[in-house]
Protein backbone atom coordinates (compact mmCIF):
# COMPACT_ATOMS: atom_id res chain seq x y z
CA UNK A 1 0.00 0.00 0.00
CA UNK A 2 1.59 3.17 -0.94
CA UNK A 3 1.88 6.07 1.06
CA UNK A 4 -0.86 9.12 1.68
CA UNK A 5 0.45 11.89 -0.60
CA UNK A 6 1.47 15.15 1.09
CA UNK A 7 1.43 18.97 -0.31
CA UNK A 8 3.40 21.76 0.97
CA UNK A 9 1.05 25.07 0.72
CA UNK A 10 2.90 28.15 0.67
CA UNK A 11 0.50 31.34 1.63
CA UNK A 12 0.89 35.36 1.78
CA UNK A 13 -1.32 35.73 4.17
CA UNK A 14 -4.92 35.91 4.75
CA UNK A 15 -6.94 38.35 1.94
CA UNK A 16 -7.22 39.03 -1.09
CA UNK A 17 -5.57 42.38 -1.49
CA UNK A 18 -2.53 42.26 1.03
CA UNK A 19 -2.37 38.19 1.40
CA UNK A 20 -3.85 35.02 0.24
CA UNK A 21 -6.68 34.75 -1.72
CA UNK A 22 -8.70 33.38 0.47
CA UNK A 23 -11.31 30.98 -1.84
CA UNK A 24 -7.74 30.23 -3.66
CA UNK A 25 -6.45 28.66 -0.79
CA UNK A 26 -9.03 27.06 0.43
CA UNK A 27 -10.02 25.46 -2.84
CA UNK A 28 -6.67 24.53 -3.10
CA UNK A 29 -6.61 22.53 -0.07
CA UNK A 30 -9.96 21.15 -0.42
CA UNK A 31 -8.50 19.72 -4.02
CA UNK A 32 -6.00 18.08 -1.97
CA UNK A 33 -7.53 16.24 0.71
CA UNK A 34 -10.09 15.35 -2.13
CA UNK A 35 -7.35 13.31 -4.37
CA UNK A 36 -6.83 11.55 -0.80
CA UNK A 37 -3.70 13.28 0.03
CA UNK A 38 -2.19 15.60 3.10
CA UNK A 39 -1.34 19.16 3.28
CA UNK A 40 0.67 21.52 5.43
CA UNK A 41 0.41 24.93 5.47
CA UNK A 42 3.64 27.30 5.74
CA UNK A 43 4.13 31.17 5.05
CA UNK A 44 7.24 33.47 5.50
CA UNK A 45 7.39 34.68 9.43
CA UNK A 46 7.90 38.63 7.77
CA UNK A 47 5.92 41.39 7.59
CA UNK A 48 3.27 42.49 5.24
CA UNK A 49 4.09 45.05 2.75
CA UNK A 50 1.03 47.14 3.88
CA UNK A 51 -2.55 46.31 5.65
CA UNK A 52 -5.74 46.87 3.11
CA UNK A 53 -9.26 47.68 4.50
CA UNK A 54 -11.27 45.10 2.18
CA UNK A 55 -14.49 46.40 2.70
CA UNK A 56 -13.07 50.04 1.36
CA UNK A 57 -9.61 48.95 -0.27
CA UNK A 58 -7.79 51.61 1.31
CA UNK A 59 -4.52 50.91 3.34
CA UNK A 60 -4.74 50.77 7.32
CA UNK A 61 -2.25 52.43 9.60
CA UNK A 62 -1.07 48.83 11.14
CA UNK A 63 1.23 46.36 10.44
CA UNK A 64 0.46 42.25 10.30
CA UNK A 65 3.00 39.30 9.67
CA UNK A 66 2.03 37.02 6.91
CA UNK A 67 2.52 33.88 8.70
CA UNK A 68 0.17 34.66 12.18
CA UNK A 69 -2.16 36.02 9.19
CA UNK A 70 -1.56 32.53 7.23
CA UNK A 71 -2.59 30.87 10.48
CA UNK A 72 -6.15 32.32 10.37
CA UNK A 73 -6.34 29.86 6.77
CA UNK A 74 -4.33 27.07 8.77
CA UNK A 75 -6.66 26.87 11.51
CA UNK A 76 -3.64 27.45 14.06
CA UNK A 77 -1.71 25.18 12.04
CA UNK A 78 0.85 27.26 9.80
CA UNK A 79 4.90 26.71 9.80
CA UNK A 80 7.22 29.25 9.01
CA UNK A 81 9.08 28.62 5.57
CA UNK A 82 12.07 28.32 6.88
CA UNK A 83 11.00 25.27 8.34
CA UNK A 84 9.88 23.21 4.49
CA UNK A 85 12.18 20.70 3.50
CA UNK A 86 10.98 19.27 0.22
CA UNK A 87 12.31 15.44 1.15
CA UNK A 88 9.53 15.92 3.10
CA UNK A 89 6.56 16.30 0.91
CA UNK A 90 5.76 14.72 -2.53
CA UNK A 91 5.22 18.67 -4.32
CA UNK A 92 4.63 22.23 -3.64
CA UNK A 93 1.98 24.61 -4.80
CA UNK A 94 1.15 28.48 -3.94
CA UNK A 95 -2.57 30.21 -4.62
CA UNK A 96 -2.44 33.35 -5.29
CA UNK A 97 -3.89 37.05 -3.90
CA UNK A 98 -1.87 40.30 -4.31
CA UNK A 99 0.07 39.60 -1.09
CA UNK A 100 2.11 36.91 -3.55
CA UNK A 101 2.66 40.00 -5.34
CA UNK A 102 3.57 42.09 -2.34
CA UNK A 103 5.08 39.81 0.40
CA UNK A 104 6.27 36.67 -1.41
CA UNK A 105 7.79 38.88 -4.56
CA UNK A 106 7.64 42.64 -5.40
CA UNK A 107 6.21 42.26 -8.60
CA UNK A 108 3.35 44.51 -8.30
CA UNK A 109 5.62 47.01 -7.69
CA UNK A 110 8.56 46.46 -9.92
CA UNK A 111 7.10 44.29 -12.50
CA UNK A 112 9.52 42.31 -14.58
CA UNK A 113 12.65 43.61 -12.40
CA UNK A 114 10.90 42.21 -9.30
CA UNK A 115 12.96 40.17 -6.49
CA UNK A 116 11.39 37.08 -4.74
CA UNK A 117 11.60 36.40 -1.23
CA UNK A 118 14.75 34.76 -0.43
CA UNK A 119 12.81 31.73 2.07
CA UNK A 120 10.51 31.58 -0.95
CA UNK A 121 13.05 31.27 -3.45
CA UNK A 122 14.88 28.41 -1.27
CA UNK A 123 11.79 26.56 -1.01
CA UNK A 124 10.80 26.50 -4.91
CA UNK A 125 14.49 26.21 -6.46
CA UNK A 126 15.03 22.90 -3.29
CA UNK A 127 11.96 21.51 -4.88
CA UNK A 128 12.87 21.83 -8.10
CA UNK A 129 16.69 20.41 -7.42
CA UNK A 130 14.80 17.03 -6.18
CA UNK A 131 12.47 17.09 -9.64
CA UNK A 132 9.12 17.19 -7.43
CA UNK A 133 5.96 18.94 -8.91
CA UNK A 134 5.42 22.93 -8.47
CA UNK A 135 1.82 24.60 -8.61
CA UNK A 136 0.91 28.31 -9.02
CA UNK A 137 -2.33 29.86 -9.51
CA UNK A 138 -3.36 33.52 -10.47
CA UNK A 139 -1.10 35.86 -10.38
CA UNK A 140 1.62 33.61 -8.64
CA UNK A 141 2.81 31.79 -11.92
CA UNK A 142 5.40 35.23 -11.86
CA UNK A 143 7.43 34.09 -9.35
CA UNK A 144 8.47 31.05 -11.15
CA UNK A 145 8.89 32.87 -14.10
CA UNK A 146 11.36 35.09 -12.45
CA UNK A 147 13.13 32.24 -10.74
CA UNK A 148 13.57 29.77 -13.99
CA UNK A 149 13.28 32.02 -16.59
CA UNK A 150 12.65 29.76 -19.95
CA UNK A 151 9.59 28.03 -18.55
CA UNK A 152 5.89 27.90 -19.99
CA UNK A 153 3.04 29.12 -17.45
CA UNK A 154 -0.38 30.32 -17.57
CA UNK A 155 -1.91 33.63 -15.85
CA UNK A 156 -5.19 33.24 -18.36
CA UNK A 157 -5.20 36.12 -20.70
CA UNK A 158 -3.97 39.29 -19.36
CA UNK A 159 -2.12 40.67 -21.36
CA UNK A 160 0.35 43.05 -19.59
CA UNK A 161 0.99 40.38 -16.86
CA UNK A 162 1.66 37.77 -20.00
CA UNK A 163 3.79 40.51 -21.63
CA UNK A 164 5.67 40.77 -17.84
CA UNK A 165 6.40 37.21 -18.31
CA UNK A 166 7.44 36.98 -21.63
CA UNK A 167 9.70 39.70 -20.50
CA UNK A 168 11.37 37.56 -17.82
CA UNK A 169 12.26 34.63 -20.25
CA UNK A 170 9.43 32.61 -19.96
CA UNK A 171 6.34 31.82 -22.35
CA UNK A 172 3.19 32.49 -21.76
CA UNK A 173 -0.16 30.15 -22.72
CA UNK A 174 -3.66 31.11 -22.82
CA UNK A 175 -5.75 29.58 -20.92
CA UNK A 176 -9.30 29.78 -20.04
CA UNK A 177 -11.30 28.42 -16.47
CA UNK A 178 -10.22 25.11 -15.26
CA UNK A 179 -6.92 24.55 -17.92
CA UNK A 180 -3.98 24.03 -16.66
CA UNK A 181 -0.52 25.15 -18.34
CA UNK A 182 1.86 22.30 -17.90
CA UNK A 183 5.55 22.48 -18.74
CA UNK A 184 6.72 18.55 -18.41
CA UNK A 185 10.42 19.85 -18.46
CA UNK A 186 10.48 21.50 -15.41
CA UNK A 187 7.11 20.11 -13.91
CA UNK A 188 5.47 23.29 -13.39
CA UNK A 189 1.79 23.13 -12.99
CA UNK A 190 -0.12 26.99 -13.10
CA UNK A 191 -3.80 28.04 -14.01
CA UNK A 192 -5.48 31.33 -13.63
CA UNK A 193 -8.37 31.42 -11.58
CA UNK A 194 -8.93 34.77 -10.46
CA UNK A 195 -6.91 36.44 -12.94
CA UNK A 196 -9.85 35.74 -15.00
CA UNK A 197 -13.39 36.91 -14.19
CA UNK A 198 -14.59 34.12 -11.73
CA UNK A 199 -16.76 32.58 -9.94
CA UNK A 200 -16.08 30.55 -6.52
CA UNK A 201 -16.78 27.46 -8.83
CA UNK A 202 -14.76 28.26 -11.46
CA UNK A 203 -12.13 28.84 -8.53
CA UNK A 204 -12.78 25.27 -7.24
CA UNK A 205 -12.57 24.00 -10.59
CA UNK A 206 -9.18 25.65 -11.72
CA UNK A 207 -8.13 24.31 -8.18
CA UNK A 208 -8.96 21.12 -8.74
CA UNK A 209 -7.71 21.00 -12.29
CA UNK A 210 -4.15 21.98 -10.92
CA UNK A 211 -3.96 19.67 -8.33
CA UNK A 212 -5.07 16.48 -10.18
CA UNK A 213 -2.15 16.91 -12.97
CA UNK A 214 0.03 17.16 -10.33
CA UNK A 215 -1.31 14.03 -8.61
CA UNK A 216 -1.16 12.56 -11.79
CA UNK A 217 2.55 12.73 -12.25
CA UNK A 218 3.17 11.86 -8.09
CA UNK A 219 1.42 8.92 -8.61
């Protein structure tokens, strides 16, 4: 009998505009305990860029660390990055939100020339040394773009982010709700979900759809 499968989740957070996306995440993890396998939860012990009000979008005058935020996803039960080693776990996947954007990378402030993280670019470049599987969704296909350069991903059809990543090396496929951009190379796994108009369903789908390719090629 084989052994229960088991994801590492990396988060930015908890909300949309200064963390995780939140129906992203969840989605995510409900895809994973679906295809019968584990998950653990971790997220950079750092703070948060900024603090957004979500009901008005504006900034607060307060600061939050991603991880304790993380933990209100985890239920309590979020590691610090620094703490992943990928011997442990069978692949890696990050949802997205603008905090992947803000506290994981600084590509929604520098674009093309953005950096990454340095626990978060440990984590994906140790995974990819031991050729295990690595998903992205929305906007967080960027960062492996950035790190790896000449690999495909998807962010659906936007074009200025698509341009961004063209710009760092990589290609760029179109994809639509539920597809999932797959480069076999370097066993990257992305789809778009809320970088296309959604719906919580087409966010469970695109979810889903990620997660069983990569199950696909654990198995």
């Amino acid at each position: 009998m084989s052994r229960e499968k088991k994801f590492a989740v990396v988060i930015a957070g908890c909300g949309v505009y200064d963390g995780a996306e939140i129906h992203e995440t969840t989605m995510t993890l409900y895809a994973i305990a679906k295809q019968g396998a584990a998950y653990q939860i971790f997220a950079p012990d750092i703070q948060q860029h900024h603090v957004v009000n979500h009901l008005t979008g504006e900034e607060m005058n307060e600061k939050r660390n991603v991880l304790i935020e993380a933990a209100r996803i985890a239920r309590g039960n979020a590691l610090p990055l620094t703490e992943y080693n990928p011997k442990d776990f069978d692949a890696l996947i990050l949802p997205g939100g603008f905090g992947v954007a803000k506290n994981l990378c600084s590509f929604a402030f520098d674009g093309p020339n953005c950096t990454v993280n340095p626990q978060v670019e440990k984590a994906i470049k140790d995974t990819h040394q031991q050729k295990k599987p690595i998903g992205a969704l929305c906007i967080a296909p960027v960062i492996l773009s950035k790190l790896f350069g000449k690999v495909t991903v998807t962010i659906g059809q936007d074009k200025g982010t698509a341009q961004a990543i063209e710009s760092m090396g990589s290609k760029h496929q179109v994809t639509n709700h539920g597809e999932v951009a797959v480069d076999k190379n370097n066993l990257l796994f992305t789809t778009p979900c809320y970088m296309l108009e959604a719906s919580i369903v087409d966010i469970a789908n695109g979810a889903n759809a990620v997660v069983v390719e990569m199950m696909n090629y654990i198995k």
